[in-house]
Protein backbone atom coordinates (compact mmCIF):
# COMPACT_ATOMS: atom_id res chain seq x y z
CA UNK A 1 15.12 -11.44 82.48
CA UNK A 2 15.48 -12.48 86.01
CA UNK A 3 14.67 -16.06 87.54
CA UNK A 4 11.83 -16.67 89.35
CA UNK A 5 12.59 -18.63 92.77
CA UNK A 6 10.89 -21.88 92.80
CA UNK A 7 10.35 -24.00 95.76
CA UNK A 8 8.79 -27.82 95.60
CA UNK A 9 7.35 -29.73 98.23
CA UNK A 10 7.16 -33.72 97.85
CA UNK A 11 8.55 -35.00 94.56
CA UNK A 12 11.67 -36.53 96.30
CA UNK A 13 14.01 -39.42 95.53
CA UNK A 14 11.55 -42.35 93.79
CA UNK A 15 9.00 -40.03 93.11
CA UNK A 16 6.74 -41.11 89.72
CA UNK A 17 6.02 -37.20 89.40
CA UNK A 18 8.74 -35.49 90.61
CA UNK A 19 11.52 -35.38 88.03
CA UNK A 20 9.29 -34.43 85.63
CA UNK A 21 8.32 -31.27 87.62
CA UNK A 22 11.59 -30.33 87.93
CA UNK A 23 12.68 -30.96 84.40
CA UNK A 24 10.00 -29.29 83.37
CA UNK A 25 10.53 -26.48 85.83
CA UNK A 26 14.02 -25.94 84.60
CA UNK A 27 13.94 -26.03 81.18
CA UNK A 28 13.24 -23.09 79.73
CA UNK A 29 15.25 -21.15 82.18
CA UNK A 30 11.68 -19.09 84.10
CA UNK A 31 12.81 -21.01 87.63
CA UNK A 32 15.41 -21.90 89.95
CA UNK A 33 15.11 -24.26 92.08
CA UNK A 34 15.85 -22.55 95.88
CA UNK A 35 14.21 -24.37 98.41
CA UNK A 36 12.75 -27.69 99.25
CA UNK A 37 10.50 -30.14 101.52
CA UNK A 38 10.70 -33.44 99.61
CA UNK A 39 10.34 -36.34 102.00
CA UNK A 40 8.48 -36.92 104.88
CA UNK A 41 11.36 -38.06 106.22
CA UNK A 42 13.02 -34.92 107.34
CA UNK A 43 16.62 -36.17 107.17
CA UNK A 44 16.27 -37.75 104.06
CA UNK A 45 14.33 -34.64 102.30
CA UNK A 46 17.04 -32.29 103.44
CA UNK A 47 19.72 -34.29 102.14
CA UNK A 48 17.62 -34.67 98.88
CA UNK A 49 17.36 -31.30 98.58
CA UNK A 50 20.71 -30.37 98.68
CA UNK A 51 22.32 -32.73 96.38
CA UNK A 52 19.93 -30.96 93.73
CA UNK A 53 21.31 -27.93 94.70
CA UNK A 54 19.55 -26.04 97.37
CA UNK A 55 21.37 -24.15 100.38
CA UNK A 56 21.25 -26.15 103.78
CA UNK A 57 19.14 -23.28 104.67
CA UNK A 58 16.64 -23.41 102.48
CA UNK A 59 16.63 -27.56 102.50
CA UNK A 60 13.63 -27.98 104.67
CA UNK A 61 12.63 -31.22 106.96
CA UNK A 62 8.48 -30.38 106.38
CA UNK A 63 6.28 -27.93 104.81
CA UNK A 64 5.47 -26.08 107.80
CA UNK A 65 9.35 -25.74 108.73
CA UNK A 66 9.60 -24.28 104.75
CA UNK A 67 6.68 -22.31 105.07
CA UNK A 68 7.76 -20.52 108.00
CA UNK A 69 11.44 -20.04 106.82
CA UNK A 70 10.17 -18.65 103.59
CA UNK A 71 7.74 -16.35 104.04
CA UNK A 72 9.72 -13.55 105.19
CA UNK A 73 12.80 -13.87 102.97
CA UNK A 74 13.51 -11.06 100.80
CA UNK A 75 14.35 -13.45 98.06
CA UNK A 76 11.02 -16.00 99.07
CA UNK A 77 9.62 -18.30 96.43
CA UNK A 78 7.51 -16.42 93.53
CA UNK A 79 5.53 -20.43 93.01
CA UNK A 80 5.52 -23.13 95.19
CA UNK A 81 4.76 -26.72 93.92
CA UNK A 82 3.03 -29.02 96.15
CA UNK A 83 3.57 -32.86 94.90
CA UNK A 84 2.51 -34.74 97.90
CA UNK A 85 -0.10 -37.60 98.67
CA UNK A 86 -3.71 -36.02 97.90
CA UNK A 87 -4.97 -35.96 101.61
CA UNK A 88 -2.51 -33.30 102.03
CA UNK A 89 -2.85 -30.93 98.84
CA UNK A 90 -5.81 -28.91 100.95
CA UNK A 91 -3.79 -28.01 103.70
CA UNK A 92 -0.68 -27.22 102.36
CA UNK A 93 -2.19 -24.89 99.24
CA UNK A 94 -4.31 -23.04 101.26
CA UNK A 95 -1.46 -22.15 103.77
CA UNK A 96 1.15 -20.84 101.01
CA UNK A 97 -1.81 -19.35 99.13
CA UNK A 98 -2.97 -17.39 102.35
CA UNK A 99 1.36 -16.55 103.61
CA UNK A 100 1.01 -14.74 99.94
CA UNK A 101 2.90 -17.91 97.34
CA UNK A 102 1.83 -18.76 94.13
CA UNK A 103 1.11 -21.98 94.17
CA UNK A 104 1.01 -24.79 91.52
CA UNK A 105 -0.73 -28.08 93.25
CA UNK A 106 -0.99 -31.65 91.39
CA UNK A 107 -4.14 -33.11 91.50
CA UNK A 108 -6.81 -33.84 92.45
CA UNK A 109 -6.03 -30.12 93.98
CA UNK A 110 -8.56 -31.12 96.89
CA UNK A 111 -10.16 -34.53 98.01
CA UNK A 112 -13.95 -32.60 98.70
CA UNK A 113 -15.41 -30.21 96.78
CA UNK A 114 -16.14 -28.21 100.19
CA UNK A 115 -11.90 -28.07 100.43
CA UNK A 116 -11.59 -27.10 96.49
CA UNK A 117 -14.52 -24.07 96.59
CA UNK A 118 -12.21 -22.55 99.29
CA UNK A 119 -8.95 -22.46 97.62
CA UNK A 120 -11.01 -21.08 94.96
CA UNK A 121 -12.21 -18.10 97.09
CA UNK A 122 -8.43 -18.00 99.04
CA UNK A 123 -6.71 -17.77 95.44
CA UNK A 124 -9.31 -14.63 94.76
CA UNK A 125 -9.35 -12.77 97.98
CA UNK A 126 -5.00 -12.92 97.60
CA UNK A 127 -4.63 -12.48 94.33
CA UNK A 128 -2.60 -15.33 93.58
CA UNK A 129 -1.97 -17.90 91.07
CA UNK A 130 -3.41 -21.20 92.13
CA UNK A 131 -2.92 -23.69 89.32
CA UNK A 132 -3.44 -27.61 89.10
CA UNK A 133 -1.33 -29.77 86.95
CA UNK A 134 -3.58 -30.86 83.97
CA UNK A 135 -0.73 -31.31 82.38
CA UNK A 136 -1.65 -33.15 79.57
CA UNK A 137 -3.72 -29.83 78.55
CA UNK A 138 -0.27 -28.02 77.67
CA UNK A 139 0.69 -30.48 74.79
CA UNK A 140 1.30 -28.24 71.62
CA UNK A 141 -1.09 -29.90 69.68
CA UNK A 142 -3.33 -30.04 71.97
CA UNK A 143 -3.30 -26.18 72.66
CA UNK A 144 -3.70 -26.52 68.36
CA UNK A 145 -7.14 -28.52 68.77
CA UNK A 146 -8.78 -25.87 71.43
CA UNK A 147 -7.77 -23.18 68.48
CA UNK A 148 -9.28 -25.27 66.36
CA UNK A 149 -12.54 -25.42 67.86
CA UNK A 150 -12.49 -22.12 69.14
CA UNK A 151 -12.00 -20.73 65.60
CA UNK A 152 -14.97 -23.19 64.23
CA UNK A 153 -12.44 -25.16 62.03
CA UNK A 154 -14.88 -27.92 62.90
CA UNK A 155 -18.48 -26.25 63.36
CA UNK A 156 -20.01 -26.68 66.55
CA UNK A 157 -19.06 -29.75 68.43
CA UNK A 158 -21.58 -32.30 68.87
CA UNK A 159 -19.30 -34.96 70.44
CA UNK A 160 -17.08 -36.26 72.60
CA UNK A 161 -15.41 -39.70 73.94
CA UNK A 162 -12.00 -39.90 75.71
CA UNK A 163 -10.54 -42.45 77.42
CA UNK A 164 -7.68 -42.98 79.77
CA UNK A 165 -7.01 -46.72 80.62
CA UNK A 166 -4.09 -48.72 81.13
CA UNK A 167 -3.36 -52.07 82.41
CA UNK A 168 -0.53 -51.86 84.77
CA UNK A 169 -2.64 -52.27 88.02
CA UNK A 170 -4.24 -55.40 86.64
CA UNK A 171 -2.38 -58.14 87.92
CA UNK A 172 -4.32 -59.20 91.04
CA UNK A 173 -1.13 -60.76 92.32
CA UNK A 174 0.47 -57.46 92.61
CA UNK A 175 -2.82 -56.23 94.31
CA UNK A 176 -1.31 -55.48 97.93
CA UNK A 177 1.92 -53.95 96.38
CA UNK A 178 2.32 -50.70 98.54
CA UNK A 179 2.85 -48.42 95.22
CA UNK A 180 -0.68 -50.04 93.90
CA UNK A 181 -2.63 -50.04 97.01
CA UNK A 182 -3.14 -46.47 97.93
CA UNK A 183 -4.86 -45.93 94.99
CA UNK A 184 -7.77 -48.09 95.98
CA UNK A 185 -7.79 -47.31 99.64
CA UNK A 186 -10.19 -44.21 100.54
CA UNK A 187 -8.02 -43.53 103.71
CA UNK A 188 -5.03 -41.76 100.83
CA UNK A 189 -7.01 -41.83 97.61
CA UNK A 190 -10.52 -40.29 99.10
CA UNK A 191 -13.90 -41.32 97.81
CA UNK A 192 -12.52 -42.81 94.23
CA UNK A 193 -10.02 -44.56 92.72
CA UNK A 194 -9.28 -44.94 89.12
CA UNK A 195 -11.78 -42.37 88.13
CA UNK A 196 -10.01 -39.52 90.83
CA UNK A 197 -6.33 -40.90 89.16
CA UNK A 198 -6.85 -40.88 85.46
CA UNK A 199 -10.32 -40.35 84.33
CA UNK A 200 -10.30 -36.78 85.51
CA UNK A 201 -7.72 -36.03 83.37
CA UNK A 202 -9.41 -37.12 80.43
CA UNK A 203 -12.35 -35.22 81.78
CA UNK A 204 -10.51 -31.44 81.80
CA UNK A 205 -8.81 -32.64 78.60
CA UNK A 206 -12.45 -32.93 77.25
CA UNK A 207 -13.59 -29.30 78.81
CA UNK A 208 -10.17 -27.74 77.78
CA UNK A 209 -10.58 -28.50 73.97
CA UNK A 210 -14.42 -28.08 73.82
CA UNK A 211 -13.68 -24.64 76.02
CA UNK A 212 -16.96 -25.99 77.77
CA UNK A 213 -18.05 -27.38 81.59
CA UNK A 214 -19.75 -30.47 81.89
CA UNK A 215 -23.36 -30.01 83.31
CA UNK A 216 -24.50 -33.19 84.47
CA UNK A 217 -23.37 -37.07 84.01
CA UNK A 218 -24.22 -40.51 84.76
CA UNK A 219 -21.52 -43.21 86.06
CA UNK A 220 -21.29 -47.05 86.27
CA UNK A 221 -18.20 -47.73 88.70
CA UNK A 222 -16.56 -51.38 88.95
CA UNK A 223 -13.81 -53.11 91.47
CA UNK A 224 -12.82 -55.82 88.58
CA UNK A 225 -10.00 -57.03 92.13
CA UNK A 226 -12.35 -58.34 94.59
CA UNK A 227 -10.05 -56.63 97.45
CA UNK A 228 -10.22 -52.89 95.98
CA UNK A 229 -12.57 -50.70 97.80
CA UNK A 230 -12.55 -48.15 95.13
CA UNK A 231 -13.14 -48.99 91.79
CA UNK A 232 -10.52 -49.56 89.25
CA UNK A 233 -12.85 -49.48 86.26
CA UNK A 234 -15.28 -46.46 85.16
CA UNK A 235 -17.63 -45.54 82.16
CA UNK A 236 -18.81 -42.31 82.38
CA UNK A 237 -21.44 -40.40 80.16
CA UNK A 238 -21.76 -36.82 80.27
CA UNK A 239 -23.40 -33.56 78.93
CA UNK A 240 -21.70 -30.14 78.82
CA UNK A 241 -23.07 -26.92 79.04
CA UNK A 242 -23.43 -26.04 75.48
CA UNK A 243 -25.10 -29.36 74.19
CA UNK A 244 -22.00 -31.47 73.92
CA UNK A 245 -22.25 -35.04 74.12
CA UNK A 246 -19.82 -37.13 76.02
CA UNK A 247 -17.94 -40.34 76.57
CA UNK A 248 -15.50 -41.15 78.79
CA UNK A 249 -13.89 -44.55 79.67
CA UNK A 250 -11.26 -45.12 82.79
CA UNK A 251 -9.51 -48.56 83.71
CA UNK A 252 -6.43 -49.65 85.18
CA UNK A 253 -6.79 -52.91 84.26
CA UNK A 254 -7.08 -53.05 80.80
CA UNK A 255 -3.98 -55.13 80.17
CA UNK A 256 -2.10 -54.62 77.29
CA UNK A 257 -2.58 -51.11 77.22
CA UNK A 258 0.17 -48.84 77.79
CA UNK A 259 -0.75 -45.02 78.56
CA UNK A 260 -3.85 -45.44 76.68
CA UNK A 261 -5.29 -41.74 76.64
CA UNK A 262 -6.72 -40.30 73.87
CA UNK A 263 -9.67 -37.66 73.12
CA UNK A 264 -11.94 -37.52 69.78
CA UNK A 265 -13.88 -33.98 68.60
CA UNK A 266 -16.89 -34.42 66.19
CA UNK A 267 -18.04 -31.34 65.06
CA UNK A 268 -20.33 -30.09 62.67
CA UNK A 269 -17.90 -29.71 59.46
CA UNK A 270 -14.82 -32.11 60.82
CA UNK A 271 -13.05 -33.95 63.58
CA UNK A 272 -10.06 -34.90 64.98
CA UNK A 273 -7.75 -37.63 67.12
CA UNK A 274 -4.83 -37.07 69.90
CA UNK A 275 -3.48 -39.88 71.35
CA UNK A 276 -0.48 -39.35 74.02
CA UNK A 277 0.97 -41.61 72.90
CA UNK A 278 1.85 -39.66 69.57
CA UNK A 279 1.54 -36.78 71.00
CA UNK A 280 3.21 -34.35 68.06
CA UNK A 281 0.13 -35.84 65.53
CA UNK A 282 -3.51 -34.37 65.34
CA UNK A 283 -5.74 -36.43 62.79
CA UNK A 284 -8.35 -34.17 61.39
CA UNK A 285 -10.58 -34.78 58.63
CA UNK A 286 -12.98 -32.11 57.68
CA UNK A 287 -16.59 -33.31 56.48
CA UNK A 288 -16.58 -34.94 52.83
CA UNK A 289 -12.27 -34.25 52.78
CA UNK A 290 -9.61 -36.44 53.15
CA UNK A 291 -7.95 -37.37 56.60
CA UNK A 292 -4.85 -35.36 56.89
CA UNK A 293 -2.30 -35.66 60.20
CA UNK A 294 -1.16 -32.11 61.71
CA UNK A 295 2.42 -32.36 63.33
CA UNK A 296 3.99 -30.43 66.01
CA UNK A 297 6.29 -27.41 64.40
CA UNK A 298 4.76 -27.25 60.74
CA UNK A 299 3.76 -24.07 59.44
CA UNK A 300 0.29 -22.68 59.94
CA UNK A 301 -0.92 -23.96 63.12
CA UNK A 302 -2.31 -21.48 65.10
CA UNK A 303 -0.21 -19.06 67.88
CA UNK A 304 -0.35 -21.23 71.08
CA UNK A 305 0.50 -24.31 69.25
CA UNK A 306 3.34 -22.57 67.73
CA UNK A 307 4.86 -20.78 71.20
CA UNK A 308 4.94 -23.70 73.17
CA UNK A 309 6.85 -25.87 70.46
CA UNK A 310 10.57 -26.06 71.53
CA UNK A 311 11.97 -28.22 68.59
CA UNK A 312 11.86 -29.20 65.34
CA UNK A 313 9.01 -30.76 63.16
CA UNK A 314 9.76 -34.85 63.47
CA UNK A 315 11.82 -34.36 66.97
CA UNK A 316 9.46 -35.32 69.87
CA UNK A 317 8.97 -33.28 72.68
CA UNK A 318 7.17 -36.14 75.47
CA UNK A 319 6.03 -35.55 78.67
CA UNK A 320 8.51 -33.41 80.96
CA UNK A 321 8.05 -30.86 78.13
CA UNK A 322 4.11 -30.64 78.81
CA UNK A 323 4.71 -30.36 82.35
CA UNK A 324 7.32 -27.25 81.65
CA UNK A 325 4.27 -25.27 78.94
CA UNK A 326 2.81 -25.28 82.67
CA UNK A 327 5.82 -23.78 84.16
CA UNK A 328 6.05 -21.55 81.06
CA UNK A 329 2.22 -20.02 81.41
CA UNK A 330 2.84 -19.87 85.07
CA UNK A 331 6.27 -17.53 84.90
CA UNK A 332 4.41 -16.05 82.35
CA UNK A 333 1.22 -15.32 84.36
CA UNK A 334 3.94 -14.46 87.69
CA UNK A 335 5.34 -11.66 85.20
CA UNK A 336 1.85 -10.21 84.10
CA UNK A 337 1.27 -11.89 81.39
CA UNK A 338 -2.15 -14.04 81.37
CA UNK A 339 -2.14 -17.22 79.79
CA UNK A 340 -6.04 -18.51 79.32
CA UNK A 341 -4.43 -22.18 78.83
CA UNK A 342 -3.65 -22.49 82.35
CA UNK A 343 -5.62 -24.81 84.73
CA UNK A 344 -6.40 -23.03 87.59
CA UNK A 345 -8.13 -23.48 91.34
CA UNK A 346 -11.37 -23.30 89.20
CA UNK A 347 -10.41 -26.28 86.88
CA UNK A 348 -9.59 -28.19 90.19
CA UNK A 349 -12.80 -27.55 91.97
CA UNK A 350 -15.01 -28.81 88.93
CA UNK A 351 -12.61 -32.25 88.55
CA UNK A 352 -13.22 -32.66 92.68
CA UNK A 353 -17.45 -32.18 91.94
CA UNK A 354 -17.54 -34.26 88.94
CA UNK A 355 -15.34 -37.16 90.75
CA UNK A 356 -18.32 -36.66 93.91
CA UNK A 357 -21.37 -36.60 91.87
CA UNK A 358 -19.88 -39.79 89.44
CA UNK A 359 -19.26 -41.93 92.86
CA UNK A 360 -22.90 -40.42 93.81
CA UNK A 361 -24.26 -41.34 90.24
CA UNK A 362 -22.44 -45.24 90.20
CA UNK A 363 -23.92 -45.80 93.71
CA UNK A 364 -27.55 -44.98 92.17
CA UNK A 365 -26.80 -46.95 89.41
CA UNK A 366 -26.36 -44.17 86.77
CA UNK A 367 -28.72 -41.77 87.95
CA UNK A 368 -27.90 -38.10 85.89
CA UNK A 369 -26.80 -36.32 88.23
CA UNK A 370 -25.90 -31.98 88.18
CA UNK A 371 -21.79 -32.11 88.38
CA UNK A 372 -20.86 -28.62 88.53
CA UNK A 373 -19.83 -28.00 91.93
CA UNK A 374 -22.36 -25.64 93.87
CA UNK A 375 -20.34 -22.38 93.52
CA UNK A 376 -20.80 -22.47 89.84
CA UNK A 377 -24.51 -23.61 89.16
């Protein structure tokens, strides 16, 4: 089978996000890597680019200068990753998505929800793939627990509570480091912080495995760093749309935690545990049995767990091999194939109106507040 042509924009030298997309682009073979706009330095993204491999030609100083260079090439770009500072995600998105590109965006895909209801509608009226990196969604085991509940392995779920907090923004000393600061600064992060960065993650993660929306929610948002404009701390309750209960807790200064995400399911008849951290394990214990742990690559787990598992049981497969399930549902999807796993324009627009309505909420003082974003009430 052919490769797809794969073009990324951002991600360059020093990136936090970028090897990982292309490691996880490249390893099953789908993608080549053909064309690039990774700096905003022109010079230095072009240069970039072609020590990883790309033609001169096709080594581009901008977006706009790729955009235009691509879209009438015989051999153009089947997906287009756009890894750059938030602010930008709108513009660039809905330009490849409307020149005809598939398009996979990192999030938040959009910093309204105004901005994220039209790439919704744009991805529709093209036909294209618009998909948002909630990575963390295409961990094998994770696929596993959405079976899981899906298949009522645990009766109807009644609860809930994820976290994602770390501690690696919480020394106050490092406060105005330039790597720190952006977060915290609505000018590149937009109207939240902490909440926008992690807790959105662990908010999909909680929709993904439920295969559920959350309906409404109530926030309390803190700025523990008396300089931070946006908060760096965030409880959030929440309700989903078939009765589910939820918890969520977001801090980057919880020191002495590392990665610190991890989701908990109670159903009816059972529950279970992921941490990323040990991200091959699923701890389930059904109701009035014994607490067994479910590893990556063992026999029985159900079909998506199973396809997206690349090694053996007890050999890890971390991060860059989440990111590349995306990459593998994406070809997949490019080909004809549907994959239901994959986050799309749809996933991004609810994150952007549940980050809105949870500033809105915190700034009432945990009013409940309706969190679906307009286009989907």
């Amino acid at each position: 089978m052919a490769k797809l042509n794969w073009g990324m924009i951002g991600g360059g030298e020093g990136s936090q996000i970028g090897p990982a997309h292309r490691l996880g682009a490249l390893a099953d073979g789908h993608f080549n890597l053909v064309a690039g706009a990774m700096d905003h330095r022109a010079d230095v993204g072009r240069e970039y680019a072609q020590r990883l491999g790309v033609a001169p030609d096709r080594a581009y100083g901008d977006w706009q200068e790729m955009l235009a260079g691509e879209r009438n090439r015989a051999d153009r770009c089947d997906l287009v990753t756009v890894a750059t500072p938030n602010s930008t995600h709108f513009e660039i998105t809905k330009a490849f998505l409307e020149a005809g590109f598939n398009v996979l965006c990192e999030k938040p895909m959009t910093v309204t929800v105004e901005e994220g209801e039209e790439i919704v509608r744009i991805a529709a009226k093209t036909g294209k793939i618009c998909a948002v990196n909630y990575c963390y969604s295409a961990y094998p085991m994770i696929r596993q627990a959405r079976a899981m509940v899906r298949n009522g392995d645990i009766g109807k779920v009644r609860l809930v509570v994820t976290n994602f907090s770390h501690g690696h923004h919480g020394d106050a000393t490092d406060a105005d480091n330039p790597r720190v600061r952006w977060r915290y600064d609505p000018a590149m992060a937009g109207v939240s912080g902490q909440f926008a960065d992690c807790g959105i993650h662990a908010l999909h993660m909680a929709s993904f495995i439920c295969d559920d929306e959350v309906e409404k929610l109530s926030a309390d948002f803190a700025s523990t760093i008396p300089s931070r404009v946006l908060e760096d701390d965030a409880m959030v309750n929440f309700r989903m749309s078939k009765g589910t209960v939820g918890r969520l807790w977001t801090s980057s200064v919880a020191i002495g935690r590392q990665h610190g995400f991890d989701i908990q399911v109670f159903g009816e008849t059972g529950g279970f545990r992921w941490a990323s951290e040990q991200p091959n394990q699923l701890i389930y214990t059904p109701v009035g049995g014994r607490t067994q742990i479910m590893e990556k690559g063992e026999s029985g787990l159900y079909d998506d767990a199973k396809r997206l598992s690349r090694v053996a049981i007890a050999h890890p497969e971390g991060f860059p091999l989440a990111v590349a399930n995306i990459y593998c549902d994406l070809a997949d999807a490019i080909r004809g194939t549907a994959r239901d796993g994959l986050p799309t324009a749809a996933s991004g627009v609810r994150s952007m109106a549940a980050v809105h309505t949870a500033v809105a909420s915190a700034k009432a003082g945990g009013a409940w507040l309706d969190a679906r974003p307009p286009m989907f009430r």
